[in-house]
N, C-alpha and C. Protein backbone atom coordinates (compact mmCIF):
# COMPACT_ATOMS: atom_id res chain seq x y z
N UNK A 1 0.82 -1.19 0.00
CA UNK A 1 0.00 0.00 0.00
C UNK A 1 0.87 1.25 0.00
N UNK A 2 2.14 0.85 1.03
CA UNK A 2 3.12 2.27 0.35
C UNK A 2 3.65 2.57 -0.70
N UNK A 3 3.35 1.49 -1.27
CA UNK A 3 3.80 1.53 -2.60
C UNK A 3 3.10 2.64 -3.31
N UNK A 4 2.48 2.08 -3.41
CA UNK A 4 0.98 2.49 -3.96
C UNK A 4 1.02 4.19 -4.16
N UNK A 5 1.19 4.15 -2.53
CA UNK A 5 0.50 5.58 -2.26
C UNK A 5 1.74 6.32 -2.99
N UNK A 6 2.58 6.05 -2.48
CA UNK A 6 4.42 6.52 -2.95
C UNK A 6 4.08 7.05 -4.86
N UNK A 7 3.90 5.63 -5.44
CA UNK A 7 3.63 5.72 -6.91
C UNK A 7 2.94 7.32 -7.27
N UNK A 8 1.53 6.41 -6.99
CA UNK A 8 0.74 7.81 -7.21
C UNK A 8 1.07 9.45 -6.94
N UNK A 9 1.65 9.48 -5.82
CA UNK A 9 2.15 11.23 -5.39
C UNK A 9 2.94 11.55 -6.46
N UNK A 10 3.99 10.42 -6.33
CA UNK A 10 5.41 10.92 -7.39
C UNK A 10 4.20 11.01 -9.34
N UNK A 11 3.21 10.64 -9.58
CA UNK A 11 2.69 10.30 -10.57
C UNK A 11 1.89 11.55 -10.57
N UNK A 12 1.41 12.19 -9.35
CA UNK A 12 0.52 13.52 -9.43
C UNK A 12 1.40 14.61 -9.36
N UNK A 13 2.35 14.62 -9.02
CA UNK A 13 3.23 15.78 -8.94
C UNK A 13 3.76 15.80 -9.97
N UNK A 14 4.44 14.71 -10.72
CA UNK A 14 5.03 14.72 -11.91
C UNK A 14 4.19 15.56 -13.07
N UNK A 15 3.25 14.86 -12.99
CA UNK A 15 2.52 15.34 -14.19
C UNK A 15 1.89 17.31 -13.65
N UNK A 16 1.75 17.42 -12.86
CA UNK A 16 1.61 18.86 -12.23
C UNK A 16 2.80 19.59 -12.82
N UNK A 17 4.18 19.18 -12.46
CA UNK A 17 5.24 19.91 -12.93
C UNK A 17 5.13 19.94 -14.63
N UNK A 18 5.01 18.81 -15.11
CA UNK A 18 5.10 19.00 -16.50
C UNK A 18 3.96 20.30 -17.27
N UNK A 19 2.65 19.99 -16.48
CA UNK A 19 1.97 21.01 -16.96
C UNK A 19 2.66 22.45 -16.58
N UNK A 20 2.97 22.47 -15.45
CA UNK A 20 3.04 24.08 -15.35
C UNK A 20 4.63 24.31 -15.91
N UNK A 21 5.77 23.24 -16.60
CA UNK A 21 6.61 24.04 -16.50
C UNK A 21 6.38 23.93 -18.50
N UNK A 22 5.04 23.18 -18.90
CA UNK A 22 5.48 23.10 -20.37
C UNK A 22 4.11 24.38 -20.82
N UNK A 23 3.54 25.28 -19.37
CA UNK A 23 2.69 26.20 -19.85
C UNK A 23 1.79 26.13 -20.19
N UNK A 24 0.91 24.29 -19.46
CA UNK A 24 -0.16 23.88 -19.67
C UNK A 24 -1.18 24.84 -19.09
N UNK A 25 -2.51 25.04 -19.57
CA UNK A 25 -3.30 25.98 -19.00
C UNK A 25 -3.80 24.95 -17.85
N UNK A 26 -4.01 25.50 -16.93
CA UNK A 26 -4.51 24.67 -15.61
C UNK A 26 -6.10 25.64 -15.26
N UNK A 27 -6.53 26.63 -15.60
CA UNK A 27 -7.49 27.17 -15.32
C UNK A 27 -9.14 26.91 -16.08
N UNK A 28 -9.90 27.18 -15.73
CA UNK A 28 -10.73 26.05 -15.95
C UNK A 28 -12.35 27.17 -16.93
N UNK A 29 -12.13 28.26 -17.55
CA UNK A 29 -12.33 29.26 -18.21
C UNK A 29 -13.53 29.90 -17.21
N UNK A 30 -14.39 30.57 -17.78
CA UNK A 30 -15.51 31.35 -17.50
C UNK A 30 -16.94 30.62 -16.13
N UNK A 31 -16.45 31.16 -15.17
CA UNK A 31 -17.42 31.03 -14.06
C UNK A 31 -19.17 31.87 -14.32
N UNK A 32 -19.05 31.67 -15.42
CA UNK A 32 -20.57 32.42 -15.24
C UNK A 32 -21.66 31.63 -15.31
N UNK A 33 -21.44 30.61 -15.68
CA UNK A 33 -22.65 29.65 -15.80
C UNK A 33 -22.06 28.85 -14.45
N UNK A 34 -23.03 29.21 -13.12
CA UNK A 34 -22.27 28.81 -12.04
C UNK A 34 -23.49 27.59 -10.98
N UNK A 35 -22.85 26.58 -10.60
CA UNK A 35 -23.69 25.55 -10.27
C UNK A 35 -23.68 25.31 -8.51
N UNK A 36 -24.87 25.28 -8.20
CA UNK A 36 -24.69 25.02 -6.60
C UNK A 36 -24.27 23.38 -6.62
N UNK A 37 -23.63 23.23 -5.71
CA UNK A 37 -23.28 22.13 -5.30
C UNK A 37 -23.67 21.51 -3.96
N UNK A 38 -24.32 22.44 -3.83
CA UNK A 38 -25.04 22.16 -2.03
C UNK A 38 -26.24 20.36 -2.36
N UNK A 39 -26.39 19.80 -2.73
CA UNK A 39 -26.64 18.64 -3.07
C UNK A 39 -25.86 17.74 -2.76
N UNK A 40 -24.40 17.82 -2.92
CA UNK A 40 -23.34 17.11 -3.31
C UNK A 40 -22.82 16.99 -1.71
N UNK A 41 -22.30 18.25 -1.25
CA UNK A 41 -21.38 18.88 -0.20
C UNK A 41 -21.94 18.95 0.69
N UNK A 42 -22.95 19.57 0.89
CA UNK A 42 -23.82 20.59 1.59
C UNK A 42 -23.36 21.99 2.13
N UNK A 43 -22.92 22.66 0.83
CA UNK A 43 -22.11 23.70 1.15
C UNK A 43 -21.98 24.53 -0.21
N UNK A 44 -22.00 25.46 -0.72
CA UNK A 44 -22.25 26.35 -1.78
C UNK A 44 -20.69 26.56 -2.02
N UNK A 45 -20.69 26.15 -3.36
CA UNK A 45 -19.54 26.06 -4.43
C UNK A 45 -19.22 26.91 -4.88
N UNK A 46 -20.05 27.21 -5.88
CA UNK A 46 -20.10 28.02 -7.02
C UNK A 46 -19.51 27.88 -8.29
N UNK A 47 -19.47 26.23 -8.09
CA UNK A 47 -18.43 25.45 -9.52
C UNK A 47 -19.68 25.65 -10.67
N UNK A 48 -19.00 25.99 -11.79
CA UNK A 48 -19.51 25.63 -12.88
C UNK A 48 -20.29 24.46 -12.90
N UNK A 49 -21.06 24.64 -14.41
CA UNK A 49 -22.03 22.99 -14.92
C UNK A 49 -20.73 22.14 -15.60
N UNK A 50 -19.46 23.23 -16.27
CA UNK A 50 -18.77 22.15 -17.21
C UNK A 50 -18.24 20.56 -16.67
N UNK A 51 -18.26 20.23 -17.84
CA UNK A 51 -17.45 18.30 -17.57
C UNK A 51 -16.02 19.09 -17.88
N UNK A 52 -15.57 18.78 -17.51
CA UNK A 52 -14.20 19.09 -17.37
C UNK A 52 -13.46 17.75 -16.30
N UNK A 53 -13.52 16.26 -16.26
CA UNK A 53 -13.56 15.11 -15.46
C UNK A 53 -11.97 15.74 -15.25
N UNK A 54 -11.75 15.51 -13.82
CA UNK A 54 -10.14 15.44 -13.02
C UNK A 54 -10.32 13.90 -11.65
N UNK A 55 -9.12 13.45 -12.00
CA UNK A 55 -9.04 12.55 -10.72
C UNK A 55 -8.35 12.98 -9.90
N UNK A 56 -9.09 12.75 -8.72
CA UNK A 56 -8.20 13.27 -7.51
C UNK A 56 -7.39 12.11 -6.72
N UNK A 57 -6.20 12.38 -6.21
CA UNK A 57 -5.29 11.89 -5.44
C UNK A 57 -6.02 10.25 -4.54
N UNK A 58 -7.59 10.79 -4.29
CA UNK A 58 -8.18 9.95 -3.60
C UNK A 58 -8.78 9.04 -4.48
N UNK A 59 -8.21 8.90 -5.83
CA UNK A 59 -9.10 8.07 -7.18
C UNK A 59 -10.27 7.90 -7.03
N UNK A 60 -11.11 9.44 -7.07
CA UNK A 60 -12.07 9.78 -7.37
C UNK A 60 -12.28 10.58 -8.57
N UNK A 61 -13.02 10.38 -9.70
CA UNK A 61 -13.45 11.12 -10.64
C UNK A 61 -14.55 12.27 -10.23
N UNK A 62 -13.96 13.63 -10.31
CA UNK A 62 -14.87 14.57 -10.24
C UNK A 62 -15.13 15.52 -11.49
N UNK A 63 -16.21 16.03 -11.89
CA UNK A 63 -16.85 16.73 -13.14
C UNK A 63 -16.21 17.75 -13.53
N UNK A 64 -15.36 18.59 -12.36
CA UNK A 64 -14.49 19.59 -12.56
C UNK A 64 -13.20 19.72 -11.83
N UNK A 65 -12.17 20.52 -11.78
CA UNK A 65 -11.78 20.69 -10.43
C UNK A 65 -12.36 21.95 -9.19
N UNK A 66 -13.27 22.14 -10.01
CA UNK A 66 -13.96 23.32 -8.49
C UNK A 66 -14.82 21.98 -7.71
N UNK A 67 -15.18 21.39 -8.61
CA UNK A 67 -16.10 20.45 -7.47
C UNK A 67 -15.09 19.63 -6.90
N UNK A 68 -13.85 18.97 -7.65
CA UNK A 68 -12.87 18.10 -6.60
C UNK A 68 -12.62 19.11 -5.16
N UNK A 69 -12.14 20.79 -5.52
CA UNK A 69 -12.28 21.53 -4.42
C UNK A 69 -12.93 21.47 -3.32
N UNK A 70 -14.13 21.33 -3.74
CA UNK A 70 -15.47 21.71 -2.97
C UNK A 70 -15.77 20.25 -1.71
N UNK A 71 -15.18 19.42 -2.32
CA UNK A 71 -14.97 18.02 -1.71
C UNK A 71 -13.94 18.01 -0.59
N UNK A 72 -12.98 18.96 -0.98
CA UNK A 72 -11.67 19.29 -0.10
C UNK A 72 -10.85 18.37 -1.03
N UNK A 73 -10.70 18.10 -2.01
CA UNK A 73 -9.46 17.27 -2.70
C UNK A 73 -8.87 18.10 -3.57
N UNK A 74 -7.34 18.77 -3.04
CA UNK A 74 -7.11 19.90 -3.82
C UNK A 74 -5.98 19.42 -4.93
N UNK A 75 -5.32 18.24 -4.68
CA UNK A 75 -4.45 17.76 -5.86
C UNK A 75 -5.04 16.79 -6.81
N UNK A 76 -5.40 17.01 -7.81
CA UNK A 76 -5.50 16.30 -8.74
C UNK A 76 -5.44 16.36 -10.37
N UNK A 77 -5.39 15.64 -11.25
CA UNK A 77 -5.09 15.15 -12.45
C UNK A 77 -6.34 14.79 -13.36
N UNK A 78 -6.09 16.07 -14.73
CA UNK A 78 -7.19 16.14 -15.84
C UNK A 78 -7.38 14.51 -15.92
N UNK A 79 -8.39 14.32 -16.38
CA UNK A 79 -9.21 13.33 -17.28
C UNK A 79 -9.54 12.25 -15.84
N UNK A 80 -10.29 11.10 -16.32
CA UNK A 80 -11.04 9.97 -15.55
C UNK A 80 -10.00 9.30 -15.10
N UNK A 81 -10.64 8.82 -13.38
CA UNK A 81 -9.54 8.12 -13.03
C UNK A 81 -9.74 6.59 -13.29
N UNK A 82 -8.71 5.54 -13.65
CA UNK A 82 -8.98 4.54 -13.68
C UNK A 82 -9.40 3.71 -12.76
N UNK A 83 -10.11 3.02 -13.09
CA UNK A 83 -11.30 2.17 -11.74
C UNK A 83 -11.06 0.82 -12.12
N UNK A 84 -10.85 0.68 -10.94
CA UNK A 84 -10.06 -0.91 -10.59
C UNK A 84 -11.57 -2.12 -10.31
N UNK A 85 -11.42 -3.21 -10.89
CA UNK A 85 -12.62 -4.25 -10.23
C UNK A 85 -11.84 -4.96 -9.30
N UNK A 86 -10.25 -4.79 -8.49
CA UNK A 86 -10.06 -5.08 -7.75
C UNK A 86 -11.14 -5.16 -6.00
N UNK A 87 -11.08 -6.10 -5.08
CA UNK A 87 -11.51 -5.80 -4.17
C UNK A 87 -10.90 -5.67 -3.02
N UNK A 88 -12.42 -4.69 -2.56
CA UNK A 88 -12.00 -3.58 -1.14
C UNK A 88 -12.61 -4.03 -0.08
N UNK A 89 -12.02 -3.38 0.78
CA UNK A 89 -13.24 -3.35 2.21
C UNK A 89 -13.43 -2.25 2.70
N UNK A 90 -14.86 -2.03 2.42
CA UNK A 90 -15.58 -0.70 3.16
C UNK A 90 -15.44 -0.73 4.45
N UNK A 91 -15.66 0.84 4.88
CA UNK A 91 -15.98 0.88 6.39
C UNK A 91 -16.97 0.22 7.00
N UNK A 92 -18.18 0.16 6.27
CA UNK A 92 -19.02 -0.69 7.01
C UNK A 92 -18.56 -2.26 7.11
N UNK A 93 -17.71 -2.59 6.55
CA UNK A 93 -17.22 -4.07 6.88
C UNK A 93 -17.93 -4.99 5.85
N UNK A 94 -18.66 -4.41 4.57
CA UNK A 94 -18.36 -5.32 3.34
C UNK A 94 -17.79 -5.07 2.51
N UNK A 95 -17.41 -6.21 1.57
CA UNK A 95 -16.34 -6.46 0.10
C UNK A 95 -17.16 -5.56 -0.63
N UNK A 96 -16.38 -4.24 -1.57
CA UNK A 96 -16.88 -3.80 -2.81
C UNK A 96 -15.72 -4.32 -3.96
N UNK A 97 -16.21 -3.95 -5.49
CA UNK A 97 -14.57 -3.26 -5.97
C UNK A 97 -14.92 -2.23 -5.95
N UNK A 98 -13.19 -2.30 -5.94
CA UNK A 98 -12.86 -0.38 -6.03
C UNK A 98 -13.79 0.82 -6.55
N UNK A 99 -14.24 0.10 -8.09
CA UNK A 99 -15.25 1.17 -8.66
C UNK A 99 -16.44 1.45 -7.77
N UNK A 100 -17.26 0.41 -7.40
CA UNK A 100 -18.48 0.37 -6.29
C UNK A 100 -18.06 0.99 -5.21
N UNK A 101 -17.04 0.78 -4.28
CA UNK A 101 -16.81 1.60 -3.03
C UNK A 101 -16.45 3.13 -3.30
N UNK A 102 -15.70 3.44 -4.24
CA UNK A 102 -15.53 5.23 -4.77
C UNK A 102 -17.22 5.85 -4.76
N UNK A 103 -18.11 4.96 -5.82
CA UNK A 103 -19.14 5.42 -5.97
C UNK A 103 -19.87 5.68 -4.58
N UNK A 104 -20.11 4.59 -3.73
CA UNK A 104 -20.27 4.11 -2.25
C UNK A 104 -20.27 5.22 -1.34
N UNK A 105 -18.24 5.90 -1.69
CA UNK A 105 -18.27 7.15 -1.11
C UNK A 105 -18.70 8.06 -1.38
N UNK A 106 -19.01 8.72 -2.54
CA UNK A 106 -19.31 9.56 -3.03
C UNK A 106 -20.90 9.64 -2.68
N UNK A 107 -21.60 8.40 -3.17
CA UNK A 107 -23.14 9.10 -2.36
C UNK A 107 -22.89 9.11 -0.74
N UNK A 108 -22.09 8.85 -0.24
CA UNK A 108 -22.29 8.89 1.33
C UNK A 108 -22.20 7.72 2.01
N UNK A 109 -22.99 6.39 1.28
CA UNK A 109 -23.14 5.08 2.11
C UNK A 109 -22.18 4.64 2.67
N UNK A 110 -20.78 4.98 2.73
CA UNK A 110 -19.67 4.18 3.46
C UNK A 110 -18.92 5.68 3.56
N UNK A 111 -17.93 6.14 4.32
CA UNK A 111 -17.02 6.49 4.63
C UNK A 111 -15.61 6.09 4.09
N UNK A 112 -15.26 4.99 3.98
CA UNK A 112 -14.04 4.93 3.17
C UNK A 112 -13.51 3.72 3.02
N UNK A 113 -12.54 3.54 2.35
CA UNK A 113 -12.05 1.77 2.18
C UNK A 113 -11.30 1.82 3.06
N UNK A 114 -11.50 0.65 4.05
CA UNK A 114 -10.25 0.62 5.21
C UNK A 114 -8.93 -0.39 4.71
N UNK A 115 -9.46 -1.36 3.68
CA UNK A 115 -8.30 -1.78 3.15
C UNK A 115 -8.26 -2.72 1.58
N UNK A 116 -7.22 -2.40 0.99
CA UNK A 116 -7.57 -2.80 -0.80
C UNK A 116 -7.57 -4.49 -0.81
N UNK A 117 -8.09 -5.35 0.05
CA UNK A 117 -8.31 -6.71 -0.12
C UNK A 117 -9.71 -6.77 0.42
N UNK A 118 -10.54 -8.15 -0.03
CA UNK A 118 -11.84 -8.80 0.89
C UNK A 118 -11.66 -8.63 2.27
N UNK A 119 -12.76 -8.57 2.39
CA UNK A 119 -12.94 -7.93 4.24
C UNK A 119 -12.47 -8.81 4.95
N UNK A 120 -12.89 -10.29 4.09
CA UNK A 120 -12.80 -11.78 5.01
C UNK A 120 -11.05 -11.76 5.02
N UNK A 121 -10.07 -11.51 4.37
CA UNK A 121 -8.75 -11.63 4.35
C UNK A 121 -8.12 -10.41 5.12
N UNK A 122 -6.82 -11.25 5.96
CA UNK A 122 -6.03 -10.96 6.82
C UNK A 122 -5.44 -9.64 6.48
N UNK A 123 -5.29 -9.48 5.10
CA UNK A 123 -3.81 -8.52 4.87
C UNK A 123 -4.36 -7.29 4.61
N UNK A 124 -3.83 -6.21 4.75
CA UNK A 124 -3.95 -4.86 4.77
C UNK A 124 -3.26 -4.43 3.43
């Protein structure tokens, strides 16, 4: 899992540096068509409607990065994140995969994966 986590940082930062040192635009254009997010959060955004998909650090796919913001996930990487059918174990103490438990979190029903194997197995 340190692996893991190790990979990914060095994989989000990397690609962060490349954008900003090759003058990638990182800004996300015109806030005027502006969307509550209080549905989502419960807390007023003010993100745009655009798809603009970024994955965040927490391999979650969000619609923009004002809404990854709005989530509190402030590092993350243009386009969809890849979703694993590997399996997890939710907080509530059943097996998802990966894709099902992200989703899981995202409406609310679980809190978080406590670890990337079946619930029934030993290893962390």
């Amino acid at each position: 899992m340190k692996k893991f986590s190790l990979l990914l940082t060095f994989l989000i930062f990397g690609t962060l540096f490349t954008l900003a040192s090759c003058g990638g635009d990182l800004s996300l254009g015109s806030k005027s068509n502006t969307s509550s997010q209080s549905s989502l959060t419960g807390k007023e955004c003010g993100c745009t409607a655009s798809y603009m998909p970024v994955c965040g650090v927490n391999n979650i796919t969000y619609d923009n990065i004002c809404i990854a913001n709005c989530y509190g996930v402030s590092q993350t990487v243009q386009g969809n994140c890849i979703c694993s059918s590997r399996p997890v174990c939710g907080s509530d103490g059943n097996t998802y995969t990966e894709c099902d438990a992200q989703s899981a979190i995202r409406k609310g029903y679980i809190n978080s994966i406590v670890k990337f194997a079946d619930c029934r197995s030993g290893s962390y």
